[in-house]
C-alpha atoms as a PDB file:
ATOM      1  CA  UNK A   1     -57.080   9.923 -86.533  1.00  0.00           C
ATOM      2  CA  UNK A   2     -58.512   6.815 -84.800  1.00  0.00           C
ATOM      3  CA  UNK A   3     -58.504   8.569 -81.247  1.00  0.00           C
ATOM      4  CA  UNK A   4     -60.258  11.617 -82.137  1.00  0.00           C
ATOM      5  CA  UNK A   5     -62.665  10.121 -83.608  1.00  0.00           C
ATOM      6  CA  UNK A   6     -63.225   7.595 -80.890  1.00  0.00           C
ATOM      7  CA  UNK A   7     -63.467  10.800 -78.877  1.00  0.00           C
ATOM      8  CA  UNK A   8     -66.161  12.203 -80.344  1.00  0.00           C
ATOM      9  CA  UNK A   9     -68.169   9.236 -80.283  1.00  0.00           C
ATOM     10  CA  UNK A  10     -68.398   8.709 -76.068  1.00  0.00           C
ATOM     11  CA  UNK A  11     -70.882   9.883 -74.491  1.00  0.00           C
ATOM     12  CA  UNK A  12     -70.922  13.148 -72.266  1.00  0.00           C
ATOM     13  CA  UNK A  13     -69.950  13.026 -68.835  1.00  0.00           C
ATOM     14  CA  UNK A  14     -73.431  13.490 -66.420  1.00  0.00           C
ATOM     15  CA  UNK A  15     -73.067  15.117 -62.994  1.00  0.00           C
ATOM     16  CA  UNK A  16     -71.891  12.818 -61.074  1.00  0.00           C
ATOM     17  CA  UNK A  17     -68.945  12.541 -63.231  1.00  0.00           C
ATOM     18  CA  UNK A  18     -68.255  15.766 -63.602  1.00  0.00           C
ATOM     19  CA  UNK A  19     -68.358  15.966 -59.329  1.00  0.00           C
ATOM     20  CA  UNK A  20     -65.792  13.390 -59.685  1.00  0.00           C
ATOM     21  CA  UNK A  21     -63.188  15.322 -62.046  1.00  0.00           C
ATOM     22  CA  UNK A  22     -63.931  18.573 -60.062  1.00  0.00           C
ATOM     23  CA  UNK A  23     -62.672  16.659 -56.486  1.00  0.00           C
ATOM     24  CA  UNK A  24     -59.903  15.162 -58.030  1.00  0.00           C
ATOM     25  CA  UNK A  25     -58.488  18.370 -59.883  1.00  0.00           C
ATOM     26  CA  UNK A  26     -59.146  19.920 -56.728  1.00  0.00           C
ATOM     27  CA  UNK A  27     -57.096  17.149 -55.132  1.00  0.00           C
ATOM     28  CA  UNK A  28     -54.058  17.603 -57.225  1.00  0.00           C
ATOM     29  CA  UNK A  29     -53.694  21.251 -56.931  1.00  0.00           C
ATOM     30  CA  UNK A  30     -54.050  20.875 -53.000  1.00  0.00           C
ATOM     31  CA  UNK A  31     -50.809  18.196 -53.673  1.00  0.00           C
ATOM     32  CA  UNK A  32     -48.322  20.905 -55.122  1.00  0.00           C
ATOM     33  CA  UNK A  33     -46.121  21.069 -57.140  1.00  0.00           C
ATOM     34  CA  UNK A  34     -44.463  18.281 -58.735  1.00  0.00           C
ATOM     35  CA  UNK A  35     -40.761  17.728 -56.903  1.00  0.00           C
ATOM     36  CA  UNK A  36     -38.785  15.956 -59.593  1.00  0.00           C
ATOM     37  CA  UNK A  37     -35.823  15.718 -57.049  1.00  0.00           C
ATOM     38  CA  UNK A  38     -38.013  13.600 -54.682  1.00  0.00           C
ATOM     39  CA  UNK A  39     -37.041  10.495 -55.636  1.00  0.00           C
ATOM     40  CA  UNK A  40     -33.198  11.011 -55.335  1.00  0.00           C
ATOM     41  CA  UNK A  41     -34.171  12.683 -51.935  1.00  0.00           C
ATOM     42  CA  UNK A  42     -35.833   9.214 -50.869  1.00  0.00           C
ATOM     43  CA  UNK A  43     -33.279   7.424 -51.967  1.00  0.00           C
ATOM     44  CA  UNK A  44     -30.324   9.347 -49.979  1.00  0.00           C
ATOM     45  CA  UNK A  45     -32.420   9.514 -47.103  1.00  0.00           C
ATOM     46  CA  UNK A  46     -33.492   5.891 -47.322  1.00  0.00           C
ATOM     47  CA  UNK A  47     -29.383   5.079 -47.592  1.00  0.00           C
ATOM     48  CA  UNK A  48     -28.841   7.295 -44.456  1.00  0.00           C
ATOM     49  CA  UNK A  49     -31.698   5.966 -42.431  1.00  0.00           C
ATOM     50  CA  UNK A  50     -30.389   2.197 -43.087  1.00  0.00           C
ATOM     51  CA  UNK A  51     -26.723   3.369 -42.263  1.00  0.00           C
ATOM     52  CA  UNK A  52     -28.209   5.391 -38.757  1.00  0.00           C
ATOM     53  CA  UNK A  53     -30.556   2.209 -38.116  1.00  0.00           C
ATOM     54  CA  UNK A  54     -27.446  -0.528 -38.388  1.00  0.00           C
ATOM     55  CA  UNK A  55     -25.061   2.224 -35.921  1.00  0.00           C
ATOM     56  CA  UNK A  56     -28.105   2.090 -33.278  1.00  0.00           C
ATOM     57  CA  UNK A  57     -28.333  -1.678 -33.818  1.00  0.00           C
ATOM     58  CA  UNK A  58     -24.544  -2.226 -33.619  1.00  0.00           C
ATOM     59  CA  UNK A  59     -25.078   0.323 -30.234  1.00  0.00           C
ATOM     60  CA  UNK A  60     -27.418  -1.766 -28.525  1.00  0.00           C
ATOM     61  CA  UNK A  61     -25.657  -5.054 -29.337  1.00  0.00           C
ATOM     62  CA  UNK A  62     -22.688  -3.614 -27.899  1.00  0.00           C
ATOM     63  CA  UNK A  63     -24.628  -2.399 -25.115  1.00  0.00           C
ATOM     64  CA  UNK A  64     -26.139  -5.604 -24.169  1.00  0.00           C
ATOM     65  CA  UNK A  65     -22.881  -7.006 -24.433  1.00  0.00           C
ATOM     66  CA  UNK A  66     -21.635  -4.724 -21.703  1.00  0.00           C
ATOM     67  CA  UNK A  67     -24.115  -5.795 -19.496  1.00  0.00           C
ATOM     68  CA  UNK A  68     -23.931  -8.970 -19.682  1.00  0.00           C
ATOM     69  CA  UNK A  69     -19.985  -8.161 -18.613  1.00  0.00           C
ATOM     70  CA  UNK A  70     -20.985  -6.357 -15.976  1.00  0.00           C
ATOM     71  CA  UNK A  71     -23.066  -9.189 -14.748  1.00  0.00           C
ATOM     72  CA  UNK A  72     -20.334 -11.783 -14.768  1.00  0.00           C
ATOM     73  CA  UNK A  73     -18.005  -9.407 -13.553  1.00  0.00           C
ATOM     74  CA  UNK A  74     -20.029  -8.734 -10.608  1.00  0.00           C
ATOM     75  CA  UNK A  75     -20.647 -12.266 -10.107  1.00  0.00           C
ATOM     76  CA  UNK A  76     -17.020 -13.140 -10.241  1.00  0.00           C
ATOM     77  CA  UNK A  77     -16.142  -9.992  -7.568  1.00  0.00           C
ATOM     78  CA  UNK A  78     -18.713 -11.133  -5.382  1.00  0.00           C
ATOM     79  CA  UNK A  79     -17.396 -14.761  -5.190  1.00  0.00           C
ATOM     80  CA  UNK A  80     -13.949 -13.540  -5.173  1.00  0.00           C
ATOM     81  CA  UNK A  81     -14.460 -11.269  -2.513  1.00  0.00           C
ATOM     82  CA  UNK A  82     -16.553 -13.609   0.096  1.00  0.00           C
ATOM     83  CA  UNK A  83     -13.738 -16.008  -0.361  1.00  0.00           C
ATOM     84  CA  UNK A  84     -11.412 -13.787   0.592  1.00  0.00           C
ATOM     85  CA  UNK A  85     -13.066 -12.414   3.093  1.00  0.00           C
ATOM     86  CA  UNK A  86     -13.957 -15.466   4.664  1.00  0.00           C
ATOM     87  CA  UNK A  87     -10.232 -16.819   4.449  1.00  0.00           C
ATOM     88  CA  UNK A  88      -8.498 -13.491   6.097  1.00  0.00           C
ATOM     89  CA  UNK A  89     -11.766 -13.577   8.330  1.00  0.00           C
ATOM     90  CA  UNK A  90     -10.560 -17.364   9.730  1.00  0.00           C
ATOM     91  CA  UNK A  91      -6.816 -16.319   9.662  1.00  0.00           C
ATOM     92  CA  UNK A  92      -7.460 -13.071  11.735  1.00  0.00           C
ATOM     93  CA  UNK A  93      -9.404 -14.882  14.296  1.00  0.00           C
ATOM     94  CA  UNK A  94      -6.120 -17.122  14.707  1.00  0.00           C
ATOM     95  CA  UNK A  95      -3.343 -14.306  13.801  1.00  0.00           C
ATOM     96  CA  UNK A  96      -5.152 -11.768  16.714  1.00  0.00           C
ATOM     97  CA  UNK A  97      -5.037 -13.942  20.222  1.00  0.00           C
ATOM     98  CA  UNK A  98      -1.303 -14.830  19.107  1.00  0.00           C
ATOM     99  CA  UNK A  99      -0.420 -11.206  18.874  1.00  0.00           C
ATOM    100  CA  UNK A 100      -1.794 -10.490  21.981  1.00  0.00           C
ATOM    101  CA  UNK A 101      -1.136 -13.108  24.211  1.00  0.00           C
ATOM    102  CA  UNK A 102      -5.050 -14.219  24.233  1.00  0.00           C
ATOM    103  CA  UNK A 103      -8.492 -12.177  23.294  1.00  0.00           C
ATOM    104  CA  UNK A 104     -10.460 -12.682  20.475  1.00  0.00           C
ATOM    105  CA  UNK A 105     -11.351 -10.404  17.138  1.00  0.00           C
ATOM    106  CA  UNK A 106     -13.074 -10.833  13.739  1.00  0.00           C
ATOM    107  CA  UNK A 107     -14.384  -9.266  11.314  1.00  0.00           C
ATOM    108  CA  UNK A 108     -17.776  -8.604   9.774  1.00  0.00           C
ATOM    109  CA  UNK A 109     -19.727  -7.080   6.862  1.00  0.00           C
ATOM    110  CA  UNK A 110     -21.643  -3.552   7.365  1.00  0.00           C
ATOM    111  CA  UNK A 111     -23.569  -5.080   4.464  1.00  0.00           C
ATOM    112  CA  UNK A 112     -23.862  -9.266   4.430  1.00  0.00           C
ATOM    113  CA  UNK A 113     -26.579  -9.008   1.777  1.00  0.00           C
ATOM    114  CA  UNK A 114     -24.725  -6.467  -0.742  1.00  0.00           C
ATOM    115  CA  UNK A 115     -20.973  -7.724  -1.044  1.00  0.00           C
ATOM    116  CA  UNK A 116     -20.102  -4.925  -3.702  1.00  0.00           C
ATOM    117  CA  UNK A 117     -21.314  -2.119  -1.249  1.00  0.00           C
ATOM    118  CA  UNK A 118     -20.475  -3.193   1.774  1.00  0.00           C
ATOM    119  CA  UNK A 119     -18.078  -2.219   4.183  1.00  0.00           C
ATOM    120  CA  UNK A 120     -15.909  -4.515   7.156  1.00  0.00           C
ATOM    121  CA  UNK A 121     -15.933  -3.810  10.649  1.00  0.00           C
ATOM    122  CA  UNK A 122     -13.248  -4.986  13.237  1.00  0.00           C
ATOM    123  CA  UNK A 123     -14.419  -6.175  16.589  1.00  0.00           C
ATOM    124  CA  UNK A 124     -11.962  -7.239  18.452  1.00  0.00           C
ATOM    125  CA  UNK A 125     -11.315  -8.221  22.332  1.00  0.00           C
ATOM    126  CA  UNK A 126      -7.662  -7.914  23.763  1.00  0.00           C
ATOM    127  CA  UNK A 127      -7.648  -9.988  26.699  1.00  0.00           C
ATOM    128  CA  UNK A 128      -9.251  -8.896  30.070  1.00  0.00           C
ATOM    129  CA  UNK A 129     -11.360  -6.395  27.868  1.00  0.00           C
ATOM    130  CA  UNK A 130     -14.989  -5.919  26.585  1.00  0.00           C
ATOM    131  CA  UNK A 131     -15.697  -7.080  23.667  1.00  0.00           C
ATOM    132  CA  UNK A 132     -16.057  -3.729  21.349  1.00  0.00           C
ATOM    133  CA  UNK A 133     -15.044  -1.991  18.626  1.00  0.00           C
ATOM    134  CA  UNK A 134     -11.402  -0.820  17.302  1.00  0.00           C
ATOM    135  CA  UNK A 135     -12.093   3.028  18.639  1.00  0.00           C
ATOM    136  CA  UNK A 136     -11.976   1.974  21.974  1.00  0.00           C
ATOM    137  CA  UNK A 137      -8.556   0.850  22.117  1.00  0.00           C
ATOM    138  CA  UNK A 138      -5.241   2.086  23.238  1.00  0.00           C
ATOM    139  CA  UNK A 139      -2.587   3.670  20.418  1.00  0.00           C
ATOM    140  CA  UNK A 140      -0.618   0.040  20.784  1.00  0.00           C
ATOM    141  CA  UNK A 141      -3.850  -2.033  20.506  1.00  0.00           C
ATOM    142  CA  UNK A 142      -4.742  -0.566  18.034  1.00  0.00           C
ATOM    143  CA  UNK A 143      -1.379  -0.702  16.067  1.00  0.00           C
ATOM    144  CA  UNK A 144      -1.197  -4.635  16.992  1.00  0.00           C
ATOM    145  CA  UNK A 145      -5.072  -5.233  16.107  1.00  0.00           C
ATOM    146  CA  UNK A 146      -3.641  -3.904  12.310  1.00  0.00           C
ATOM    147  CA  UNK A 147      -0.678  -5.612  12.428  1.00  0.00           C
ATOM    148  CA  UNK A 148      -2.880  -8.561  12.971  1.00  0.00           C
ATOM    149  CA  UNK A 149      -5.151  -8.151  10.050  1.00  0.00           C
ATOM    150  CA  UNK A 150      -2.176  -7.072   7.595  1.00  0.00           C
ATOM    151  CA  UNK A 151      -0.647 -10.495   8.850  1.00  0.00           C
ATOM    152  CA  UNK A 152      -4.264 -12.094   8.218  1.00  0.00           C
ATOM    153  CA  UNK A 153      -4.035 -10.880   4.408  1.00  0.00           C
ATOM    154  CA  UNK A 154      -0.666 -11.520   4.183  1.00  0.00           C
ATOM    155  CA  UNK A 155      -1.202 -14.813   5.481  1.00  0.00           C
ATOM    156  CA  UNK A 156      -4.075 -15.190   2.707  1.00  0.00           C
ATOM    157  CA  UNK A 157      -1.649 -14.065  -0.451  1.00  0.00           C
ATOM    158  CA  UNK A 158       1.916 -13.771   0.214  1.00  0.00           C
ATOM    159  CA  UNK A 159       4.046 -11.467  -1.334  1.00  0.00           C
ATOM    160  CA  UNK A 160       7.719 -11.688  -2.012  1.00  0.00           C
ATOM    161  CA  UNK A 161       8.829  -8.702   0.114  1.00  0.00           C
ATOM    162  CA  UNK A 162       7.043  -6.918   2.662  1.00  0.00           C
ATOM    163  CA  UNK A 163       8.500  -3.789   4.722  1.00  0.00           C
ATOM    164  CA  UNK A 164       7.228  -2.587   7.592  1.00  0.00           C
ATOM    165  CA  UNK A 165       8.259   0.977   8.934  1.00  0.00           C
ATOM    166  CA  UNK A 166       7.778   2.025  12.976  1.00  0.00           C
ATOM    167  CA  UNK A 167       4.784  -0.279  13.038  1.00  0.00           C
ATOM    168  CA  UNK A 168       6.206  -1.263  16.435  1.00  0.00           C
ATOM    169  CA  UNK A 169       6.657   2.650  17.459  1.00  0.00           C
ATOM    170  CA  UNK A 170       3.398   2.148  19.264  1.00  0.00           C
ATOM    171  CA  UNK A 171       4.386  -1.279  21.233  1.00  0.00           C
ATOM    172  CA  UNK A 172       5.148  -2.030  24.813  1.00  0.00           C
ATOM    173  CA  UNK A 173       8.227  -4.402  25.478  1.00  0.00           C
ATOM    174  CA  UNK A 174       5.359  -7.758  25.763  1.00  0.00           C
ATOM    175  CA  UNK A 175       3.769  -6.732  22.559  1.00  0.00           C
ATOM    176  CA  UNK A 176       7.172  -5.820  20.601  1.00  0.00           C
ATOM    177  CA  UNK A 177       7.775  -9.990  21.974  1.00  0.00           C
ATOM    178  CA  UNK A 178       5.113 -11.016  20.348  1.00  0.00           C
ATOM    179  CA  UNK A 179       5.501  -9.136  16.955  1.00  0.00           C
ATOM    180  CA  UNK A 180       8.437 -10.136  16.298  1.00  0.00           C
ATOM    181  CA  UNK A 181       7.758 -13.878  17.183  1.00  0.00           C
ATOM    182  CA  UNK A 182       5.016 -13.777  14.151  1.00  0.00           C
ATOM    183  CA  UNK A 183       7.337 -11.955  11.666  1.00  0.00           C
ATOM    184  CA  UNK A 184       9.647 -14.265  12.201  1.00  0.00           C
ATOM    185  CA  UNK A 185       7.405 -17.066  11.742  1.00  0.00           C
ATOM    186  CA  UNK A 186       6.075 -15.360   8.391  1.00  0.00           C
ATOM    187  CA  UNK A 187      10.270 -14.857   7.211  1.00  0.00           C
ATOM    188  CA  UNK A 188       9.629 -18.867   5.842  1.00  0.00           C
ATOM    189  CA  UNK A 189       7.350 -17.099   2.683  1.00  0.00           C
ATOM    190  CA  UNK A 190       8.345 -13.618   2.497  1.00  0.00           C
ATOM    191  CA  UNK A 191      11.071 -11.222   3.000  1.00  0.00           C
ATOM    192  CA  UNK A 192      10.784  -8.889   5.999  1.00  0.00           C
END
């Protein structure tokens, strides 16, 4: 009984209130209708926007992890690979004028400055030849100038067996000599 009588006792609104309840009745009815469901829709689309959020974090965690693999694995290949270059490199450039009596040969990077694209290149010089590349060679030079570099990386990590089948096929009598003189020398670490 308080209330309405309270009520009847304020004062009318004037214009510029009644402006005001106009906008704001106008305001609700452009909102809608009430959804009563929104707040359970929040929440299960709050829950499954936290769950998507953590999977893309754990995503890009594991994706920085797999760079930083990458990295050190390309580190490692590239220091693994220049030392083992550079060791069947030396050996060749001994192993080659043995095998043929004299001459000269190594081997060299297509690419010095990108070690995990590059390619290797065998120049090699059988005595009283020009120095040039592998094409240029006879059937048995070229069959010894392999023979030298599979002795090379031999040489550079020795396995417990090796077998060799009609590499010699190719060989004059002189060159036969010689192969056999360095797989006999090699017969100390391996099995022929």
């Amino acid at each position: 009984p308080k209330v309405i009588g309270d009520y009847h006792q304020r004062e009318l609104p004037d214009e510029a209130t009644k402006a005001r309840i106009d906008e704001l009745t106008r305001l609700v009815e452009r909102m809608g209708e009430i959804n009563l469901t929104a707040i359970e829709e929040f929440e299960e689309q709050s829950k499954r926007f936290e769950h998507l959020s953590a999977q893309k974090k754990d995503l890009e965690d594991a994706l920085s992890q797999l760079e930083q693999a990458i990295k050190q694995m390309n580190r490692e290949s590239k220091r693994l690979f220049k030392e083992t270059f550079d060791s069947v490199n030396d050996r060749f450039k001994l192993v080659f004028p043995k095998l043929f009596g004299g001459g000269k040969a190594e081997l060299m990077l297509t690419q010095p400055d990108d070690l995990l694209e590059t390619g290797v290149d065998i120049v090699a010089q059988p005595p009283g030849k020009k120095l040039g590349s592998i094409e240029l060679m006879s059937g048995g030079e070229k069959a010894l100038t392999a023979v030298s570099l599979i002795f090379s990386i031999f040489q550079h990590r020795p396995s417990p067996f090796c077998l060799l089948d009609e590499v010699d096929a190719p060989l004059d009598e002189a060159n036969i000599g010689r192969f056999c003189d360095a797989i006999r020398a090699m017969t100390q670490h391996s099995q022929f």
